[in-house]
N, C-alpha and C. Protein backbone atom coordinates (compact mmCIF):
# COMPACT_ATOMS: atom_id res chain seq x y z
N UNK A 1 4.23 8.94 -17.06
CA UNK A 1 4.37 8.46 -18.42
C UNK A 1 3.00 8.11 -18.97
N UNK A 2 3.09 7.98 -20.12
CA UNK A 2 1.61 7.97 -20.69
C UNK A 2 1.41 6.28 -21.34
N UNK A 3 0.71 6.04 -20.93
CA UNK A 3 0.18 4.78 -21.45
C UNK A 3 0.74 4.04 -22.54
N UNK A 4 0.68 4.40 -23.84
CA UNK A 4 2.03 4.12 -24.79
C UNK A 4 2.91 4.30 -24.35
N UNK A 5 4.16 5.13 -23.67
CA UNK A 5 5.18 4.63 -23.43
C UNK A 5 5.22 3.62 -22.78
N UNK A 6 3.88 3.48 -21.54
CA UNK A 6 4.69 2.59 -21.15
C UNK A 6 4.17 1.01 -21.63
N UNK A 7 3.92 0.99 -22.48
CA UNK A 7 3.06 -0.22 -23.46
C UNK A 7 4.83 -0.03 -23.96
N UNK A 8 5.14 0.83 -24.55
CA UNK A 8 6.36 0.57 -25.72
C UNK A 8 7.62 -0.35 -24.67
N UNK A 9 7.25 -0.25 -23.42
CA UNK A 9 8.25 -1.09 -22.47
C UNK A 9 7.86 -2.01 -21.99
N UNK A 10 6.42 -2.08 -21.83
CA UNK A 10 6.28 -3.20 -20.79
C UNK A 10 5.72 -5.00 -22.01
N UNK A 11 5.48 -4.10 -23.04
CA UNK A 11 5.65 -4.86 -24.31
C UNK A 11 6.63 -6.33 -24.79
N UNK A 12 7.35 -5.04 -25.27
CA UNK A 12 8.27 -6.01 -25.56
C UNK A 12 9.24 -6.69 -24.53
N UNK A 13 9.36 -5.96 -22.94
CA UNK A 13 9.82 -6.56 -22.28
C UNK A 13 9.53 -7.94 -21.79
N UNK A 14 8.00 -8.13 -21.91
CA UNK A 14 7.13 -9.05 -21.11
C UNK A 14 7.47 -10.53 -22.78
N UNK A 15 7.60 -9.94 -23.76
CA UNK A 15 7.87 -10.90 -24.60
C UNK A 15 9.22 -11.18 -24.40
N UNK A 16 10.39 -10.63 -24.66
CA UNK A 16 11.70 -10.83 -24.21
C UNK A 16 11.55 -12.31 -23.33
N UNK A 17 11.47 -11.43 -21.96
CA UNK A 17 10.97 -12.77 -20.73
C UNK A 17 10.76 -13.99 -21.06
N UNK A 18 9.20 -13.65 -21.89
CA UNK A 18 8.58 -15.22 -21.95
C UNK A 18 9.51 -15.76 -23.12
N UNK A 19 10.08 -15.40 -24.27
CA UNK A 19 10.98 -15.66 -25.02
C UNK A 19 12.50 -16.50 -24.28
N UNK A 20 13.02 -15.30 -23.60
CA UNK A 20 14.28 -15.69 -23.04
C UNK A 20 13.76 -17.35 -22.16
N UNK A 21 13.34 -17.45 -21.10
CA UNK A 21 12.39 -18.18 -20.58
C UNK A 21 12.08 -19.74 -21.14
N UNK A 22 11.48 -19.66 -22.18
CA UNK A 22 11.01 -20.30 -23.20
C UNK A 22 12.65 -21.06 -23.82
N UNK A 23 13.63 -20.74 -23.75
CA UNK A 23 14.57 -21.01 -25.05
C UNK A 23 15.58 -21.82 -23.49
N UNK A 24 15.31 -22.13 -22.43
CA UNK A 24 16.09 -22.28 -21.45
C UNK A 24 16.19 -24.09 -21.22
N UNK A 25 15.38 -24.31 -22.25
CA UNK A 25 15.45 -25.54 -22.35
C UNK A 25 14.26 -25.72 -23.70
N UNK A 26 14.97 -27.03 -24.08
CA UNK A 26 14.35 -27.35 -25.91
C UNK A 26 12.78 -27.63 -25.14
N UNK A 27 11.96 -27.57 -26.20
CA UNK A 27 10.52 -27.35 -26.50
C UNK A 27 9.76 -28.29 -27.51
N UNK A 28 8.53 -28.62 -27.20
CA UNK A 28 8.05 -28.85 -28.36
C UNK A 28 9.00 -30.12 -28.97
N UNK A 29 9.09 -30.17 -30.59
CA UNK A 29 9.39 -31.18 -31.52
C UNK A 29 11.01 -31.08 -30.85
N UNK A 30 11.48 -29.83 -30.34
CA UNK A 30 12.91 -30.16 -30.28
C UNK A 30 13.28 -30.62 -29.40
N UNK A 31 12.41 -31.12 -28.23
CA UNK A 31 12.55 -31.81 -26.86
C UNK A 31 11.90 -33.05 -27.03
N UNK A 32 13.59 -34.48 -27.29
CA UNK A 32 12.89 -36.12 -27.16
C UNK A 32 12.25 -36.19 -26.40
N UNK A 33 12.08 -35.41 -25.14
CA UNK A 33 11.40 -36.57 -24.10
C UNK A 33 10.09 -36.01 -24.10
N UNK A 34 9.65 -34.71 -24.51
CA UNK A 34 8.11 -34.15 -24.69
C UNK A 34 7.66 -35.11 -26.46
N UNK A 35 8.05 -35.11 -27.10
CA UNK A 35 8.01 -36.05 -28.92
C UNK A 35 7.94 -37.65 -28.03
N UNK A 36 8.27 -37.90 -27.18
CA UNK A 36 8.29 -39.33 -26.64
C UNK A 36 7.03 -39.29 -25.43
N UNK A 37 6.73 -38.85 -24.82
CA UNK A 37 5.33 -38.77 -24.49
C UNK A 37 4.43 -39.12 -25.58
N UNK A 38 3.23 -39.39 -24.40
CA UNK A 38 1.78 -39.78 -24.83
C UNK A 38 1.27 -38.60 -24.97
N UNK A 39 0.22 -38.09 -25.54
CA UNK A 39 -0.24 -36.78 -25.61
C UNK A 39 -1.64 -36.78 -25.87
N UNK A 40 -2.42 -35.87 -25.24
CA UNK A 40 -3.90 -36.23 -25.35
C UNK A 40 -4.43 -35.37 -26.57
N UNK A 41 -5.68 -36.04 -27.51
CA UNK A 41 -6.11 -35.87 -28.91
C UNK A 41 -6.00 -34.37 -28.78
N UNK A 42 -6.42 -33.58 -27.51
CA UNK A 42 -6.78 -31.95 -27.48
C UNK A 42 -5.40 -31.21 -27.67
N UNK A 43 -4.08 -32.27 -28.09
CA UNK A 43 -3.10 -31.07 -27.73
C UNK A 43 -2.95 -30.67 -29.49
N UNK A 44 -2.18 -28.81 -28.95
CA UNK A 44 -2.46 -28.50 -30.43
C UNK A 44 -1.12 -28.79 -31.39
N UNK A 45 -0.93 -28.62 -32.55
CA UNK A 45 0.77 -28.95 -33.15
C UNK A 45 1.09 -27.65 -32.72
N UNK A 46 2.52 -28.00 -32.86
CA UNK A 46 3.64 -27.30 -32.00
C UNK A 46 3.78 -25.64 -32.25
N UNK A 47 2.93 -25.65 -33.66
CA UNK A 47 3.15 -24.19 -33.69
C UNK A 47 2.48 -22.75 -33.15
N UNK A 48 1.28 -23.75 -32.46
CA UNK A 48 0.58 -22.79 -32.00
C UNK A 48 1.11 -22.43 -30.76
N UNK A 49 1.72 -23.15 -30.21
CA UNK A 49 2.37 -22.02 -28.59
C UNK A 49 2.76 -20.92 -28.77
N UNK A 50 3.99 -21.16 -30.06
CA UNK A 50 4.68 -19.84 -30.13
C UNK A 50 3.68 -18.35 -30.58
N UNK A 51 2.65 -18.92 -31.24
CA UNK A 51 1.63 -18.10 -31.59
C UNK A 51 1.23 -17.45 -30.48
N UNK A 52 0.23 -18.69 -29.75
CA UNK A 52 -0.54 -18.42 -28.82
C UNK A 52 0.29 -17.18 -27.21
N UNK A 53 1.59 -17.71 -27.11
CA UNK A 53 2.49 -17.06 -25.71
C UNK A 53 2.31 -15.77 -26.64
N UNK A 54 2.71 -15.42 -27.62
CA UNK A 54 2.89 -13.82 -28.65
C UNK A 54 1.82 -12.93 -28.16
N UNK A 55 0.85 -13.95 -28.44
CA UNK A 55 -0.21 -13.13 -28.10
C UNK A 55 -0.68 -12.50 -26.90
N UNK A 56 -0.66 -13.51 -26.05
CA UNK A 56 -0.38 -13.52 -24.40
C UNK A 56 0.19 -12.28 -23.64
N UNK A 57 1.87 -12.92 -24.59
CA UNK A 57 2.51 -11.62 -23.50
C UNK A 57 2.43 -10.46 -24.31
N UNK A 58 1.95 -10.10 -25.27
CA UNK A 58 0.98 -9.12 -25.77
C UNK A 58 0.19 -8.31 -25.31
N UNK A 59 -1.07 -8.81 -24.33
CA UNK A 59 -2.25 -8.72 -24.21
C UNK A 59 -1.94 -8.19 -22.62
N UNK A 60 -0.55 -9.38 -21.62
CA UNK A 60 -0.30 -9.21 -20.59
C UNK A 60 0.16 -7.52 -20.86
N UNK A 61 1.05 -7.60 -21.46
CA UNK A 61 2.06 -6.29 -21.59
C UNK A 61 0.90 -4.61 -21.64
N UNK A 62 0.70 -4.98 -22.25
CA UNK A 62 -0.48 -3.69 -22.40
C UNK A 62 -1.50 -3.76 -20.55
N UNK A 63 -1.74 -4.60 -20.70
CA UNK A 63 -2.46 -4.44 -18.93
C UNK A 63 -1.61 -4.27 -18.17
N UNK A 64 -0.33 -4.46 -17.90
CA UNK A 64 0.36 -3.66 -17.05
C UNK A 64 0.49 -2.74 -17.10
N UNK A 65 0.52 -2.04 -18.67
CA UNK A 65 0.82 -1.06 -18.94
C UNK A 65 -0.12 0.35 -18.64
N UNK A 66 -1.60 -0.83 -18.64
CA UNK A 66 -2.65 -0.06 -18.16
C UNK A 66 -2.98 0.31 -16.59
N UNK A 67 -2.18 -0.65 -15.58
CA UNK A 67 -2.13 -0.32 -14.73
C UNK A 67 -1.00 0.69 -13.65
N UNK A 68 0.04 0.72 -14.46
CA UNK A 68 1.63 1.50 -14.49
C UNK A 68 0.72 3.04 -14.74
N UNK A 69 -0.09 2.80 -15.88
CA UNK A 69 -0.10 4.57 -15.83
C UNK A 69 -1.28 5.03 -15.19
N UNK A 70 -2.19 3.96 -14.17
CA UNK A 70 -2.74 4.58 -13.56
C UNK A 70 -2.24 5.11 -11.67
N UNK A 71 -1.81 5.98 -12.18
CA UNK A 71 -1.09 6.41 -11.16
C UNK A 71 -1.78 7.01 -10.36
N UNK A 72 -1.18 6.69 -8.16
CA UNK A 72 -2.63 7.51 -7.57
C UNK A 72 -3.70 6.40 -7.12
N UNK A 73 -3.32 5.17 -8.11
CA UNK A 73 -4.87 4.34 -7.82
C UNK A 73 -4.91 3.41 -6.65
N UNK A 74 -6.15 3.43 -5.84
CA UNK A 74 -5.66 2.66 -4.33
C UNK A 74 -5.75 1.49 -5.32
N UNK A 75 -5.00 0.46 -4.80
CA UNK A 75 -4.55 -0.66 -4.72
C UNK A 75 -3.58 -1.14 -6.06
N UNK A 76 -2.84 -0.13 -6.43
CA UNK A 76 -1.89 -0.24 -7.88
C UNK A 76 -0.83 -1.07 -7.19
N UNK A 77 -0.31 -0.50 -6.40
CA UNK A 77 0.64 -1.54 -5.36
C UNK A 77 0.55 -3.18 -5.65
N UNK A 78 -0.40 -3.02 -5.11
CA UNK A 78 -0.68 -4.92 -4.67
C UNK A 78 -1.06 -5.11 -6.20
N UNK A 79 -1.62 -4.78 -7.09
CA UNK A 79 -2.20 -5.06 -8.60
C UNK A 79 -0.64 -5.15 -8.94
N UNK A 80 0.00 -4.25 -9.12
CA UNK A 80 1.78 -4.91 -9.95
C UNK A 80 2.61 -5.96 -9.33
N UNK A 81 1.88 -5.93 -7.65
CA UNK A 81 2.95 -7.06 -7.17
C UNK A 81 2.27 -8.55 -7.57
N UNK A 82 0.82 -8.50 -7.46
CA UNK A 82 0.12 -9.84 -7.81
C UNK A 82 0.59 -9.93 -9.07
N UNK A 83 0.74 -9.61 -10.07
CA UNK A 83 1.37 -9.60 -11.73
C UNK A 83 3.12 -10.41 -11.73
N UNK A 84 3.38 -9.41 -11.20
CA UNK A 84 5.08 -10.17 -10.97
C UNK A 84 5.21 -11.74 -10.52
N UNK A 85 4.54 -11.81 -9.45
CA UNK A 85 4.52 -13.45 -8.58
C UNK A 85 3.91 -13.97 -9.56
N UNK A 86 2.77 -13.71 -10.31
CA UNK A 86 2.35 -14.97 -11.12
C UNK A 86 2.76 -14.86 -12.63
N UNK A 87 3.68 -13.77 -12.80
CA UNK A 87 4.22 -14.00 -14.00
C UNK A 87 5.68 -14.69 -13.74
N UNK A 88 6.31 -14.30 -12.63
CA UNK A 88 7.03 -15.13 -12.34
C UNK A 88 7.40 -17.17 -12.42
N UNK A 89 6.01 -17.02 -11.61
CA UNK A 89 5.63 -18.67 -11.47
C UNK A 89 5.21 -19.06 -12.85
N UNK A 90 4.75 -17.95 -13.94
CA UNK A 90 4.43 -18.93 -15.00
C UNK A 90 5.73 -18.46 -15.99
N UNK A 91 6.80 -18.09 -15.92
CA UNK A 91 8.13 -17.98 -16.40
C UNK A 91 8.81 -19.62 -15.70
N UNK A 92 8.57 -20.12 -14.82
CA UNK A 92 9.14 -21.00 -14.22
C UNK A 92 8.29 -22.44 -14.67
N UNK A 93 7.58 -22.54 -15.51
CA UNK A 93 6.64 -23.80 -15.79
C UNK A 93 7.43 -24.31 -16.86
N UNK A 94 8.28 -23.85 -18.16
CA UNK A 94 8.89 -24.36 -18.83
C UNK A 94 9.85 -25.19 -18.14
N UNK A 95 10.76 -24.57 -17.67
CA UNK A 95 11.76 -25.35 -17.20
C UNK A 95 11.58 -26.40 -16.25
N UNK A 96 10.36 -26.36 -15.56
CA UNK A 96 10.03 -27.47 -14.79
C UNK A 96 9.43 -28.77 -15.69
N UNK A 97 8.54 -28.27 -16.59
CA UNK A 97 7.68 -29.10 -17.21
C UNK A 97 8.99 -30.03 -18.24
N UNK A 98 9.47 -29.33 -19.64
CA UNK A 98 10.52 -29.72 -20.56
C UNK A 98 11.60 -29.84 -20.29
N UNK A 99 12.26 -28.84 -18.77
CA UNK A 99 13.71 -29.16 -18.60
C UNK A 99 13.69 -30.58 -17.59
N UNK A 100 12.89 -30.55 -16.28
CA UNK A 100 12.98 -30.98 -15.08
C UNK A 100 11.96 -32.66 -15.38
N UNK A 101 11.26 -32.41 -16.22
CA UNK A 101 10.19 -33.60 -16.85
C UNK A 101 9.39 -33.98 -15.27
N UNK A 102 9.18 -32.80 -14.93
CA UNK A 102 8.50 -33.17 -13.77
C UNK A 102 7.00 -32.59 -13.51
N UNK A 103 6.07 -33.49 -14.64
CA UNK A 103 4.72 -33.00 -14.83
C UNK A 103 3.84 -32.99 -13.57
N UNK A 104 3.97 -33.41 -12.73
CA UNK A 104 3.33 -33.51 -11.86
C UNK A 104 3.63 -31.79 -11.00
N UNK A 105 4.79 -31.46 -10.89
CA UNK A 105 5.01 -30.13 -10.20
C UNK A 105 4.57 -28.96 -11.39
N UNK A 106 4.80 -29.04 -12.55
CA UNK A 106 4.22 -28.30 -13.68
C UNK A 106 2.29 -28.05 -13.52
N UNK A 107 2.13 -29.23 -13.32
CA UNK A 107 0.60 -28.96 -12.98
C UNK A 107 0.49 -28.28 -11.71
N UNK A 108 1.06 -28.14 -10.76
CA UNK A 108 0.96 -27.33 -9.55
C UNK A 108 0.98 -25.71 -9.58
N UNK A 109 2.25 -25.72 -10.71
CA UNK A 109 2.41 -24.48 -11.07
C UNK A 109 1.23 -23.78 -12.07
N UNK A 110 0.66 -24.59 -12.30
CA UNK A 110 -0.41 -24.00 -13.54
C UNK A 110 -1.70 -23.61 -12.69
N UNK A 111 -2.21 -24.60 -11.66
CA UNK A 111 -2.30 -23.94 -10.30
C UNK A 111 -2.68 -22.85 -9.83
N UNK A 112 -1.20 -22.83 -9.27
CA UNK A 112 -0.92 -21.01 -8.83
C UNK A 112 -1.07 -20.35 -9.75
N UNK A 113 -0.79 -20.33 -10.93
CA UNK A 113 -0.63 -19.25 -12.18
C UNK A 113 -2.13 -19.16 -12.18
N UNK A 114 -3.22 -20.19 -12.40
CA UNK A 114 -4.47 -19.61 -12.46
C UNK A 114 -4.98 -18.90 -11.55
N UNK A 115 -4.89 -19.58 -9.86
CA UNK A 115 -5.15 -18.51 -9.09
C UNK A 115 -4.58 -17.11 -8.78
N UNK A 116 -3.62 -17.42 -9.03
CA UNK A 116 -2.72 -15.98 -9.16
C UNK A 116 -3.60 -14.76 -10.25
N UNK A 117 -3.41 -15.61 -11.39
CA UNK A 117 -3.72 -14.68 -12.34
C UNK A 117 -5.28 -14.32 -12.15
N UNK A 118 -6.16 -15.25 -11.63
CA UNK A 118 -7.53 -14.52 -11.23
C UNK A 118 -7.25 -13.04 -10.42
N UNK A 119 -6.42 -13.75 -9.07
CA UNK A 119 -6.00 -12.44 -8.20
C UNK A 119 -5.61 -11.17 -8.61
N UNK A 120 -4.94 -11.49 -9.98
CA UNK A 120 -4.61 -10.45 -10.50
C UNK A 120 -5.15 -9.72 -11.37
N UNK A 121 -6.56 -10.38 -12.13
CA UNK A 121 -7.45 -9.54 -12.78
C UNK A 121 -8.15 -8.73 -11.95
N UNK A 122 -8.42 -9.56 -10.86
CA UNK A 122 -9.26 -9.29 -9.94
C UNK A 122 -8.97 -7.70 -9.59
N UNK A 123 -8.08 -7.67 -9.21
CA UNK A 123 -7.30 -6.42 -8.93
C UNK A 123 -6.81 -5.28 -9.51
N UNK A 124 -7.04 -6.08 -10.94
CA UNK A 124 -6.34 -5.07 -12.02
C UNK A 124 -8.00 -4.34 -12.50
N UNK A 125 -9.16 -5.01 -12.74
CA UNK A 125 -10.77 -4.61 -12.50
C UNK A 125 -10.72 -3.60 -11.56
N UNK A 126 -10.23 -3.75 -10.39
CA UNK A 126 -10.49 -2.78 -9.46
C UNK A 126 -9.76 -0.93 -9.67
N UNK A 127 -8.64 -1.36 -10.56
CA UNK A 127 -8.41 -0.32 -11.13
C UNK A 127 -8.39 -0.16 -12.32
N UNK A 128 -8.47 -0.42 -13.44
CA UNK A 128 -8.88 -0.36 -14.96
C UNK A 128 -9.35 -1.78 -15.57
N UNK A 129 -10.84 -1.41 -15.70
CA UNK A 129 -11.49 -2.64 -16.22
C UNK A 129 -10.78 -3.25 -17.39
N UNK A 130 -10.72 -2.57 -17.82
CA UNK A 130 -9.81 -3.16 -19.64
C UNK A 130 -8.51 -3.83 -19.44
N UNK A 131 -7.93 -3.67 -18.71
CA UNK A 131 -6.89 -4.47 -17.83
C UNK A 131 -6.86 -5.71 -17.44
N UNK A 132 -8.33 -5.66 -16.72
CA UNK A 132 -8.86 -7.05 -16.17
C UNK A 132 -9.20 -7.97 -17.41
N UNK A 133 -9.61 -7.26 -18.39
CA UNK A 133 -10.29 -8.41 -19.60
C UNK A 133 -9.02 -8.55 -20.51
N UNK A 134 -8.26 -7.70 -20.50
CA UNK A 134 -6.94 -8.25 -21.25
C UNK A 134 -6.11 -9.73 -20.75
N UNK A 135 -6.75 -9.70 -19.50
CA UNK A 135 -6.17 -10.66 -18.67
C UNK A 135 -6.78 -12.34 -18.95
N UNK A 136 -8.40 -11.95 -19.35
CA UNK A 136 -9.05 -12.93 -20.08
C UNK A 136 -8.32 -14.11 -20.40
N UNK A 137 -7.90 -13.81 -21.88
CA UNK A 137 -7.60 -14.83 -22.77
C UNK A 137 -6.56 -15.82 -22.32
N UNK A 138 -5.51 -14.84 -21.39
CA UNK A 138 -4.13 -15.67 -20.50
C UNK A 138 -4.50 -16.50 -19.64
N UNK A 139 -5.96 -16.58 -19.12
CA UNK A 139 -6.73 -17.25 -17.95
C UNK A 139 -7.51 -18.48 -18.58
N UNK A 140 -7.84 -18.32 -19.79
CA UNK A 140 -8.52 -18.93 -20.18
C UNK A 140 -7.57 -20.15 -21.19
N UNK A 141 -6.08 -19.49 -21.49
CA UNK A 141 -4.93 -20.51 -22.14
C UNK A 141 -4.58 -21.29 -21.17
N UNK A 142 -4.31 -20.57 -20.17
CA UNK A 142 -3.75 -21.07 -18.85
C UNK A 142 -4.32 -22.34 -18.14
N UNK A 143 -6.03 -22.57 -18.59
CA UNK A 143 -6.66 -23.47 -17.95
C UNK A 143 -6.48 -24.74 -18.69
N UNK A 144 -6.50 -24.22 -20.15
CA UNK A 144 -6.54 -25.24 -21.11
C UNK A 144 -5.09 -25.79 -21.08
N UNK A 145 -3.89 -25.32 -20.66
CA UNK A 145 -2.66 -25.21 -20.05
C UNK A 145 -2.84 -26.94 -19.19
N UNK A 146 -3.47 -26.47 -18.37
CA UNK A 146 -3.55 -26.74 -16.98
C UNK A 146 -4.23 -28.54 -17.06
N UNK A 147 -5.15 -28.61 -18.19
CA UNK A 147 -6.01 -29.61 -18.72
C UNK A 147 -4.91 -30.68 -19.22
N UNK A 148 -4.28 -29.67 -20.64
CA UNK A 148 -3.10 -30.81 -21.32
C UNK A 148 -2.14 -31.37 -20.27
N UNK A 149 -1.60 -30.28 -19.51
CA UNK A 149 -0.22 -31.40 -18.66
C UNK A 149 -1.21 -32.23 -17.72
N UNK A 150 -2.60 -32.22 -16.96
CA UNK A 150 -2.93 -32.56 -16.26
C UNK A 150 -3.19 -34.39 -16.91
N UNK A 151 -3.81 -34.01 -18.18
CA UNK A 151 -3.63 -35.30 -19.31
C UNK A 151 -2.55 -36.00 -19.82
N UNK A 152 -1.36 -35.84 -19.59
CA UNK A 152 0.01 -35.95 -20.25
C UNK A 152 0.41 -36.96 -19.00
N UNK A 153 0.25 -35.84 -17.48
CA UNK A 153 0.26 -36.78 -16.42
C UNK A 153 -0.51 -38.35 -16.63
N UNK A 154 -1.74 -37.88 -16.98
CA UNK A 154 -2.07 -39.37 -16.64
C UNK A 154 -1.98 -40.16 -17.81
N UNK A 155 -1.41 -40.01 -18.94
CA UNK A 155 -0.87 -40.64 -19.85
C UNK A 155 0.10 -41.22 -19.89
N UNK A 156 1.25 -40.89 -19.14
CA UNK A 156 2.63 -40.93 -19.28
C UNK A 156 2.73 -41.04 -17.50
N UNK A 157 2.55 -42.11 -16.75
CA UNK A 157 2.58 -41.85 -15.36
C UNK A 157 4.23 -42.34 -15.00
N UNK A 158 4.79 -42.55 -16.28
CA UNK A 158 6.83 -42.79 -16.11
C UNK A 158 7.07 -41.76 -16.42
N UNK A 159 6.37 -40.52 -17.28
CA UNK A 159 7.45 -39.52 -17.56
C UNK A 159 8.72 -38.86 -17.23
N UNK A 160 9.06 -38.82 -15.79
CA UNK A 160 9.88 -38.60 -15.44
C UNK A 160 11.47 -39.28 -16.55
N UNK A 161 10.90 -40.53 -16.36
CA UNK A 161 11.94 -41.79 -16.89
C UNK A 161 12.12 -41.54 -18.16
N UNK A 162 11.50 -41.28 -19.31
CA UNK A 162 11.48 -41.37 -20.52
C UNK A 162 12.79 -40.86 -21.00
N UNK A 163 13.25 -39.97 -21.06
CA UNK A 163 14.40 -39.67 -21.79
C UNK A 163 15.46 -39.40 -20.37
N UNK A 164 16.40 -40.03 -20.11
CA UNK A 164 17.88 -39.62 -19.56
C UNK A 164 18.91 -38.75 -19.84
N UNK A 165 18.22 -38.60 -21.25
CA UNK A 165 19.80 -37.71 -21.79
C UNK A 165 19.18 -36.26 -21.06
N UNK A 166 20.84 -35.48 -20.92
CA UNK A 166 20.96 -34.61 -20.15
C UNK A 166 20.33 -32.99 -20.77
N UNK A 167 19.92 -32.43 -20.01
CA UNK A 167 19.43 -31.17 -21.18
C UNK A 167 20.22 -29.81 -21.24
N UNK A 168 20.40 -28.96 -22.25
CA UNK A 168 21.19 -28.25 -22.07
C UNK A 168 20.31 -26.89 -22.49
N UNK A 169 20.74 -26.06 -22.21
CA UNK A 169 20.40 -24.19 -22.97
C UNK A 169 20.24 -23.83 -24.23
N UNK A 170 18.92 -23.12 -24.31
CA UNK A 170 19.29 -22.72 -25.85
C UNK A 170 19.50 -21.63 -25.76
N UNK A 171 19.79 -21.20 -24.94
CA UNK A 171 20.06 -19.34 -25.11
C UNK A 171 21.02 -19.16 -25.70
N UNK A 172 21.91 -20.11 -25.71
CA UNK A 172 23.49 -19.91 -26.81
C UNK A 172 23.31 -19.56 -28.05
């Protein structure tokens, strides 16, 4: 398959995900117990996530896409499997962070997602440079990611406690 196609799949799939993902628990202004936190001066208003992930799994989607059609290439293998595990683990930070209010394991995960996702430029360089720098900007959200909950933690060292009420799905 040729590079656009598989951009035309791995696209919008990779948004889907972070979308579906994203909606598995309230967010942002629509989650009391994240609006009831302390929050450090660097965090941005609420609208830029949805911006900022767009772009992301954007940028992700096309570098897979760049590595899917290089077919033949030693180490394509391990380059799509390092992608999956840490897109995985960073599909799993919402629900830990806004559903589970458990900032302290959210920062762990941000973590792995950075080292992961190095691993995975790393690798994705080794077979299409442009791949690797698409990977950039997700590495570089990811840290600043990694900064805010790491600040939220030490702002809010009850978070856990803050809100009781129970959380439910927005996928409905």
């Amino acid at each position: 398959m040729s590079f656009v196609r598989w951009a035309v799949i791995t696209v919008p799939l990779l948004l889907l995900l972070g979308f579906a993902f994203g909606r598995t628990v309230p967010t942002g202004s629509d989650n009391p117990w994240y609006v009831a936190l302390a929050k450090p001066g660097a965090n941005p208003p609420d609208w830029v996530f949805p911006v900022a992930w767009t772009a992301l799994y954007i940028l992700l989607g096309l570098a897979i896409a760049l590595i899917l059609h290089a077919r033949g290439s030693r180490g394509r293998g391990a380059a799509l499997a390092l992608f999956a595990v840490q897109f995985a683990i960073q599909l799993a930070w919402t629900p830990v962070f806004f559903g589970l209010h458990q900032v302290g394991t959210a920062l762990w995960i941000i973590v792995a997602m950075l080292v992961l996702g190095i691993a995975t430029a790393m690798a994705f360089g080794r077979i299409r440079s442009a791949a690797a720098w698409l990977m950039v900007p997700y590495l570089v959200w990811i840290s600043f990611a990694g900064v805010l909950t790491w600040r939220i933690g030490q702002l809010n060292p009850d978070a856990r406690t803050l809100d009781p009420v129970p959380r439910t799905s927005q996928m409905l």
